[in-house]
C-alpha atoms as a PDB file:
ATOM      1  CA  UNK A   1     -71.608 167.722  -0.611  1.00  0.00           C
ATOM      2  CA  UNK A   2     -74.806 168.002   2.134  1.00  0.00           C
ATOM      3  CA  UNK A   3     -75.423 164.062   2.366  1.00  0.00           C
ATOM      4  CA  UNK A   4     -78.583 164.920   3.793  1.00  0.00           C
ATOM      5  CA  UNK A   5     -79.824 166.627   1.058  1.00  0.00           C
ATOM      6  CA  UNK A   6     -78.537 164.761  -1.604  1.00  0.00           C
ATOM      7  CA  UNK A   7     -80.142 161.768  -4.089  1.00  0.00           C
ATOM      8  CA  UNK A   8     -78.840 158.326  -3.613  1.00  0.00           C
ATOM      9  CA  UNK A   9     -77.918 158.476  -7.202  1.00  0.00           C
ATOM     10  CA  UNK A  10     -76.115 161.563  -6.711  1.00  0.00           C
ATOM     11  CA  UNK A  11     -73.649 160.218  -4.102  1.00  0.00           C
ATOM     12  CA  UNK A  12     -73.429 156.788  -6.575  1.00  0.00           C
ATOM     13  CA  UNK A  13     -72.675 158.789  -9.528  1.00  0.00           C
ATOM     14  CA  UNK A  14     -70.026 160.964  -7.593  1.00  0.00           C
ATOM     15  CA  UNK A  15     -68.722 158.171  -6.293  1.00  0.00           C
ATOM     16  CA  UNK A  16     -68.089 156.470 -10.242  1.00  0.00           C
ATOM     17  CA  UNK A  17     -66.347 159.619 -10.924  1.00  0.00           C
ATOM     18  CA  UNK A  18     -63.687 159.132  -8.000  1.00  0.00           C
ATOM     19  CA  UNK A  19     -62.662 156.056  -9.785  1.00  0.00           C
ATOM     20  CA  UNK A  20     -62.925 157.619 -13.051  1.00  0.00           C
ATOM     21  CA  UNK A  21     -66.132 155.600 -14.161  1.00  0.00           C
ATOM     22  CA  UNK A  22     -68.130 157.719 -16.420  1.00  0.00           C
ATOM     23  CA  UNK A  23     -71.677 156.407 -16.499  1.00  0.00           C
ATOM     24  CA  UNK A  24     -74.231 156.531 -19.576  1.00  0.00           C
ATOM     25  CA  UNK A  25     -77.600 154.635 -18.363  1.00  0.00           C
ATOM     26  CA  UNK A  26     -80.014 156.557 -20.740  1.00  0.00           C
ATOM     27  CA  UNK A  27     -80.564 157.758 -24.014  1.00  0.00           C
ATOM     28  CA  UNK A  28     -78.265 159.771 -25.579  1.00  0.00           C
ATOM     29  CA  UNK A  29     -79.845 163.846 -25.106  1.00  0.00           C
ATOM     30  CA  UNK A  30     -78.041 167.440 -24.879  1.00  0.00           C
ATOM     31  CA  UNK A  31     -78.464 166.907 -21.386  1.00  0.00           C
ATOM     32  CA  UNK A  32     -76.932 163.910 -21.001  1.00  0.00           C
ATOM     33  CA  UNK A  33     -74.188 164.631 -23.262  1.00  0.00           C
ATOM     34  CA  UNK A  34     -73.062 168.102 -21.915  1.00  0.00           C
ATOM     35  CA  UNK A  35     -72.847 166.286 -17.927  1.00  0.00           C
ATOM     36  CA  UNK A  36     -70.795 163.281 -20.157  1.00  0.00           C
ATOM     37  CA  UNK A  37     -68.750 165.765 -21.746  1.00  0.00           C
ATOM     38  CA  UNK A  38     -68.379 168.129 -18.309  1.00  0.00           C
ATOM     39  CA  UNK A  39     -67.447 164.886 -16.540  1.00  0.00           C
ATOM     40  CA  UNK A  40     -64.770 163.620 -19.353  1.00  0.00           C
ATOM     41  CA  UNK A  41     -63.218 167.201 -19.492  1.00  0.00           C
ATOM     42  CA  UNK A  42     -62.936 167.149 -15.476  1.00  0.00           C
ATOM     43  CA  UNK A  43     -61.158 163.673 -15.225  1.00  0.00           C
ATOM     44  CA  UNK A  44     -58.778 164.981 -17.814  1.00  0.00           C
ATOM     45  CA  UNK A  45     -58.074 167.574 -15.916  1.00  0.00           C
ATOM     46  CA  UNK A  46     -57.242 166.324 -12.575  1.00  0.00           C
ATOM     47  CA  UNK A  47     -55.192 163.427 -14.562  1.00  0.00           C
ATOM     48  CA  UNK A  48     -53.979 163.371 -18.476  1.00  0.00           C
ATOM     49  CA  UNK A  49     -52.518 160.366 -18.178  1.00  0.00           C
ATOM     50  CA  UNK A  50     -55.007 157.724 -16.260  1.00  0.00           C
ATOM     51  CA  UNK A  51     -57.961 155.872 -18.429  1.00  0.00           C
ATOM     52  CA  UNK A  52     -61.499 157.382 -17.888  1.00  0.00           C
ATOM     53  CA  UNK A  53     -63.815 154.103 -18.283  1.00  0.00           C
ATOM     54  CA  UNK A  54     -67.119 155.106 -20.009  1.00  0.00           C
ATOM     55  CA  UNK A  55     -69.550 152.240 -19.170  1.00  0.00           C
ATOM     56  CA  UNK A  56     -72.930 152.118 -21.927  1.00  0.00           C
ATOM     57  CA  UNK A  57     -76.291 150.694 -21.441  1.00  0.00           C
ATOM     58  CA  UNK A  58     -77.917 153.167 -23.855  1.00  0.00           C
ATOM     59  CA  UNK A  59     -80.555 152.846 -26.411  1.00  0.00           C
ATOM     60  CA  UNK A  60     -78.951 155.353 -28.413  1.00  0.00           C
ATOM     61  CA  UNK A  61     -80.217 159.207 -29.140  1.00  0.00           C
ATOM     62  CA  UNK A  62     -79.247 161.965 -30.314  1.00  0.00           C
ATOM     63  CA  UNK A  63     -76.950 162.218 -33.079  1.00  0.00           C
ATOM     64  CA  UNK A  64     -75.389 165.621 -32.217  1.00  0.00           C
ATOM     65  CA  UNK A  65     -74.947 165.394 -28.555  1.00  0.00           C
ATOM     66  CA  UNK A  66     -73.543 161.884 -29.759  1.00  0.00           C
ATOM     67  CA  UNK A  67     -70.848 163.384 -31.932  1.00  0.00           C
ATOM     68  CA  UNK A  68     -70.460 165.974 -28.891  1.00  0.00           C
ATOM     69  CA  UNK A  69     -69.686 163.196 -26.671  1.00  0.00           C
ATOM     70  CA  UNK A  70     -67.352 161.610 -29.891  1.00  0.00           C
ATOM     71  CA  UNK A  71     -65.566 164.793 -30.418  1.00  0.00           C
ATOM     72  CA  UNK A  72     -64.670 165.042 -26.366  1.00  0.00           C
ATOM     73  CA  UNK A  73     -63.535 161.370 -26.204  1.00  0.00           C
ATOM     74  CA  UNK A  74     -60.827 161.968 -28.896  1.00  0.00           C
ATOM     75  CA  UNK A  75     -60.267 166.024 -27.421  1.00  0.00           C
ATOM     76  CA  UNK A  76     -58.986 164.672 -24.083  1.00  0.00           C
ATOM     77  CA  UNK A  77     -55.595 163.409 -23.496  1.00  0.00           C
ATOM     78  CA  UNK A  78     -56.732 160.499 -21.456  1.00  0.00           C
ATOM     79  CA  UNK A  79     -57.418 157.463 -23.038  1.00  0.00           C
ATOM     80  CA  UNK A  80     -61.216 156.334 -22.665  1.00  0.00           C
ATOM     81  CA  UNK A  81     -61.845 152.660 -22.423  1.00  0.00           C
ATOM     82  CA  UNK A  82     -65.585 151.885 -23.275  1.00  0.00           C
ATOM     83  CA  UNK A  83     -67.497 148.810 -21.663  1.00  0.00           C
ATOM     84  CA  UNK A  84     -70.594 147.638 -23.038  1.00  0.00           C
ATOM     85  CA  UNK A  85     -73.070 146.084 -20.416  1.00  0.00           C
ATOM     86  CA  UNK A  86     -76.474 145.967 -21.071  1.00  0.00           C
ATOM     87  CA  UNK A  87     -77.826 147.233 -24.260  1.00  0.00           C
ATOM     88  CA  UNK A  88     -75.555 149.664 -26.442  1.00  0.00           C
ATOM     89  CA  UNK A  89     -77.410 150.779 -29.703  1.00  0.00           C
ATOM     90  CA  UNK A  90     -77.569 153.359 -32.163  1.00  0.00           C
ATOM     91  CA  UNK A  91     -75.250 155.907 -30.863  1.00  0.00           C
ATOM     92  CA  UNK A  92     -74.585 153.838 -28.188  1.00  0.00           C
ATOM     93  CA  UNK A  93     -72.739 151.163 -30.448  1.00  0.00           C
ATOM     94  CA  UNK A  94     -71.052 154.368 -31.879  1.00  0.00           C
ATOM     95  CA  UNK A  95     -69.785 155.569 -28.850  1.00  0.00           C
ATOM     96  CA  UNK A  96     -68.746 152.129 -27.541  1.00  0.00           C
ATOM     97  CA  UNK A  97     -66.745 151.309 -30.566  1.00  0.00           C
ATOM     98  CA  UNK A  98     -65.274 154.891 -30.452  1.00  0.00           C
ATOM     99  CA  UNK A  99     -63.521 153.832 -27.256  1.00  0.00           C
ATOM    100  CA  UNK A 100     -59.421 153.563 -27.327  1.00  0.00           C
ATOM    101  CA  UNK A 101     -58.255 150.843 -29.257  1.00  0.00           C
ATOM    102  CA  UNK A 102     -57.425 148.087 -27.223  1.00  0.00           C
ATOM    103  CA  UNK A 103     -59.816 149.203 -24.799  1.00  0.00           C
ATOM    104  CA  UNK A 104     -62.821 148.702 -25.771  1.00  0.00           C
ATOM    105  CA  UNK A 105     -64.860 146.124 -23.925  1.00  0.00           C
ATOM    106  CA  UNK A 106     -68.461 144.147 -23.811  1.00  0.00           C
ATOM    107  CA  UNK A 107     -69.713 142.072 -20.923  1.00  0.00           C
ATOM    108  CA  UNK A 108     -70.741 138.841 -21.673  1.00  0.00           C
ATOM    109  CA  UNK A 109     -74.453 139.550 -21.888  1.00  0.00           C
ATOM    110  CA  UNK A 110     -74.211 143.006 -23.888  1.00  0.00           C
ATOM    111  CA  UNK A 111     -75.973 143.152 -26.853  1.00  0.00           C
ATOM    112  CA  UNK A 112     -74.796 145.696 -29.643  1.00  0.00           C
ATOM    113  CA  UNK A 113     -77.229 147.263 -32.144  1.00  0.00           C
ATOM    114  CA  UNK A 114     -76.313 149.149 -35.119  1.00  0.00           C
ATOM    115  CA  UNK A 115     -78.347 151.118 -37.468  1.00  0.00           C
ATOM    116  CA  UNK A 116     -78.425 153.970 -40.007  1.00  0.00           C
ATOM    117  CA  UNK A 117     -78.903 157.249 -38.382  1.00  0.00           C
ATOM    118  CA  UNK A 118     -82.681 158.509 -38.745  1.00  0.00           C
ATOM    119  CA  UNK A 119     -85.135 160.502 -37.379  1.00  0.00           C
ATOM    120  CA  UNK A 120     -88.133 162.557 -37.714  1.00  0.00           C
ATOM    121  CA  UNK A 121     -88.726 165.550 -40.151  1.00  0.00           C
ATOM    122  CA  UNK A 122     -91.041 168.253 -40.096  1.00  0.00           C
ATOM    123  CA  UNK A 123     -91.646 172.544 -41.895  1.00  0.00           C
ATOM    124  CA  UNK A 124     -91.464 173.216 -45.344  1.00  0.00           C
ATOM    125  CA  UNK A 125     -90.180 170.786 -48.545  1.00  0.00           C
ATOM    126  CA  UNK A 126     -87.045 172.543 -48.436  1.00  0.00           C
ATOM    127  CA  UNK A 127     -86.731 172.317 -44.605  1.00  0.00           C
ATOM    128  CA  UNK A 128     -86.961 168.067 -45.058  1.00  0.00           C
ATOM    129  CA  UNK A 129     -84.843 168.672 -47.791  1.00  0.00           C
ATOM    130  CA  UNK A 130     -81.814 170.298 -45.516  1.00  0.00           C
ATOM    131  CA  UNK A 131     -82.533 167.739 -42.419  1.00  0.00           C
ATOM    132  CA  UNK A 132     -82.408 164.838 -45.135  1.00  0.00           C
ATOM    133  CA  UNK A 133     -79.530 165.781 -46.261  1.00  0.00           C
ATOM    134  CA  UNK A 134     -77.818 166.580 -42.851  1.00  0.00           C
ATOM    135  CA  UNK A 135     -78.783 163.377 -42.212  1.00  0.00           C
ATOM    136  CA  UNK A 136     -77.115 161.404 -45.150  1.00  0.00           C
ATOM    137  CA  UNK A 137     -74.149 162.874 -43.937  1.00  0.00           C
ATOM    138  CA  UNK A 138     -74.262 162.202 -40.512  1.00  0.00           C
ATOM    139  CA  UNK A 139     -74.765 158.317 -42.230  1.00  0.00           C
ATOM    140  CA  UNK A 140     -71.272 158.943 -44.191  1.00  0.00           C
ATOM    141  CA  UNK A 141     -69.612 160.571 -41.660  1.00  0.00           C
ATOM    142  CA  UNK A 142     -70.549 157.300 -39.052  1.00  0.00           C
ATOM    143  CA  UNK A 143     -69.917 154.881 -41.962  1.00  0.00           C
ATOM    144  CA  UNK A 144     -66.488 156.595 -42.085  1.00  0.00           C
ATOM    145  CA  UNK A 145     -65.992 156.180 -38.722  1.00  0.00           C
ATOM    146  CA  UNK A 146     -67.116 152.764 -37.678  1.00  0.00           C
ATOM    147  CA  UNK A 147     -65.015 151.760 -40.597  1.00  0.00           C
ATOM    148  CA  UNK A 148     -61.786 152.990 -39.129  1.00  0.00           C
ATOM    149  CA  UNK A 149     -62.650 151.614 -35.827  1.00  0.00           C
ATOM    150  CA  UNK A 150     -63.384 147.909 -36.824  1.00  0.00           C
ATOM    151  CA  UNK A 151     -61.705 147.874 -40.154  1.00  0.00           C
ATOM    152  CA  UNK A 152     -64.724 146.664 -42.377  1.00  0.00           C
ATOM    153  CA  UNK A 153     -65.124 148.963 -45.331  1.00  0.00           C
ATOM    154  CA  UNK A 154     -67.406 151.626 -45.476  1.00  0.00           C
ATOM    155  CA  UNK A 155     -69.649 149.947 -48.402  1.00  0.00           C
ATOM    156  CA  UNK A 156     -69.756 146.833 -45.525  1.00  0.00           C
ATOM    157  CA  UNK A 157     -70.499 149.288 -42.341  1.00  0.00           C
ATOM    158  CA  UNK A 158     -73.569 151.043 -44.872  1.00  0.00           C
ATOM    159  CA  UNK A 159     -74.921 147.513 -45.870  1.00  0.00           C
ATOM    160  CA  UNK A 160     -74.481 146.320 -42.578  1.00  0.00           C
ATOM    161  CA  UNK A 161     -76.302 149.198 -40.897  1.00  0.00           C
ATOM    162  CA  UNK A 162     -79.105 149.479 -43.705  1.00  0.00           C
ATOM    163  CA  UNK A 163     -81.347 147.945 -40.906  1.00  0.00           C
ATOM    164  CA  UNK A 164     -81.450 146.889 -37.387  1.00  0.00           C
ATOM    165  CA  UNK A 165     -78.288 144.739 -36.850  1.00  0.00           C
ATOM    166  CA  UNK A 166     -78.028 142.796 -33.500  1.00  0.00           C
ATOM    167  CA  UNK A 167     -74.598 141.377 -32.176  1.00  0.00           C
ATOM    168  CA  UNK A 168     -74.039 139.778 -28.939  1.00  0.00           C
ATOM    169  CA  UNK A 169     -70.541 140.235 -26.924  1.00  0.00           C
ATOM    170  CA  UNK A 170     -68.931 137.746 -29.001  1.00  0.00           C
ATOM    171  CA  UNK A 171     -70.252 139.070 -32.186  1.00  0.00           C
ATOM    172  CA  UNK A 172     -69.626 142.727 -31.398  1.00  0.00           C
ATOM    173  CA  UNK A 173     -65.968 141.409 -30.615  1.00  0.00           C
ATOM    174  CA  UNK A 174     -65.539 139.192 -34.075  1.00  0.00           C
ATOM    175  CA  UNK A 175     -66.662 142.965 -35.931  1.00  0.00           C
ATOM    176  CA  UNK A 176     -64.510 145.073 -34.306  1.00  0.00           C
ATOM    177  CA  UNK A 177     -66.898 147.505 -32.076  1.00  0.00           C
ATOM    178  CA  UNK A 178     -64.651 145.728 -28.872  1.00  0.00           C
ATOM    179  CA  UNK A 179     -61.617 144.222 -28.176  1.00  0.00           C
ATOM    180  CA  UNK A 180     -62.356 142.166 -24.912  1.00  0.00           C
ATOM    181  CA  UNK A 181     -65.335 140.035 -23.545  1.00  0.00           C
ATOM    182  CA  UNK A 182     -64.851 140.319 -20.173  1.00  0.00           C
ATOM    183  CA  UNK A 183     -66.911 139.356 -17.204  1.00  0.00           C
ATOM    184  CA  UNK A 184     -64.990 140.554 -14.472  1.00  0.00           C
ATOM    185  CA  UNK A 185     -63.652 144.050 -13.091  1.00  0.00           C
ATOM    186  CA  UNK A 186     -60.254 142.157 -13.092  1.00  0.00           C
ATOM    187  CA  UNK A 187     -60.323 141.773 -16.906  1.00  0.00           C
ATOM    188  CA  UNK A 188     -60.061 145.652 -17.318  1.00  0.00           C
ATOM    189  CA  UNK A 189     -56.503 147.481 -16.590  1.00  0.00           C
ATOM    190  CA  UNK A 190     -56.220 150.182 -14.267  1.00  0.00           C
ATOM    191  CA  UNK A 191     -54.299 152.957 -14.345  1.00  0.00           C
END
């Protein structure tokens, strides 16, 4: 890689990946997901069996490039330990608490959101209809989910979510979305 030619965030980004540090600072978009998912896939490759850490300070996004990011997670043979710094919401919170058990983490001053899935509809009656209902299921399907991952019940993950829910660290730990505050690099395993 031409140094000279290169962004500063470039050479900081490539520089996460040689220590396996995956890095979501944005909202969750195709774009972001398919580099997330490209990055993930290459880690795996060069070595199965050390942790990838996926570090969120997202607002959320996209559902589907979400569930892209989801689905590659749990593809890979490498575990992927999640740390929440900043702000994880929406799919953010999703994709924090979809982290390997036992290593999922929050820093001290995270704060967690969860909500229902929404977002904005448009063409014909029958078009809302079909997005509506995609998007009730994408609600069961993350209800589903979030319930395995913390253990609450699915009727408790839908009430929960109905609207804006904040958590901090400790919060998002006493739920279930983590399983460590930490506020240290030494807190978190390597392998």
């Amino acid at each position: 890689m031409d140094t000279a030619t290169t962004a500063p965030d470039q050479l900081i980004f490539k520089r996460l990946l040689e220590e396996r540090i995956v890095f979501l600072g944005s909202e969750v978009t195709d774009e972001s997901a398919n580099e997330i998912c490209a990055q993930l896939l290459i880690l795996n490759s060069i070595s199965p069996d050390r942790d990838i850490y996926l570090y969120i300070n997202s607002p959320g996004g996209s559902i589907t490039a979400g569930f892209a990011i989801y689905d590659t997670m749990n593809f890979v043979q490498a575990d992927v330990a999640t740390v929440a710094l900043g702000f994880a919401a929406s799919m953010g919170q999703f994709l924090l608490s979809s982290g390997t058990v036992g290593k999922r983490y929050a820093l001290p001053n995270a704060s967690v959101v969860m909500h229902q899935p929404h977002g904005g509809f448009g063409g014909t009656s029958a078009d809302i209809q079909t997005q509506a209902k995609q998007i009730l299921h994408f609600k069961h399907r993350m209800a589903e989910l979030t319930s395995a991952q913390t253990g609450k019940p699915v009727d408790q993950i839908v009430e929960d979510g109905d609207r804006d829910r904040w958590f901090t660290a400790d919060e998002a730990l006493d739920y279930g979305f983590v399983d460590h505050v930490v506020g240290s690099t030494t807190a978190l395993p390597r392998s």
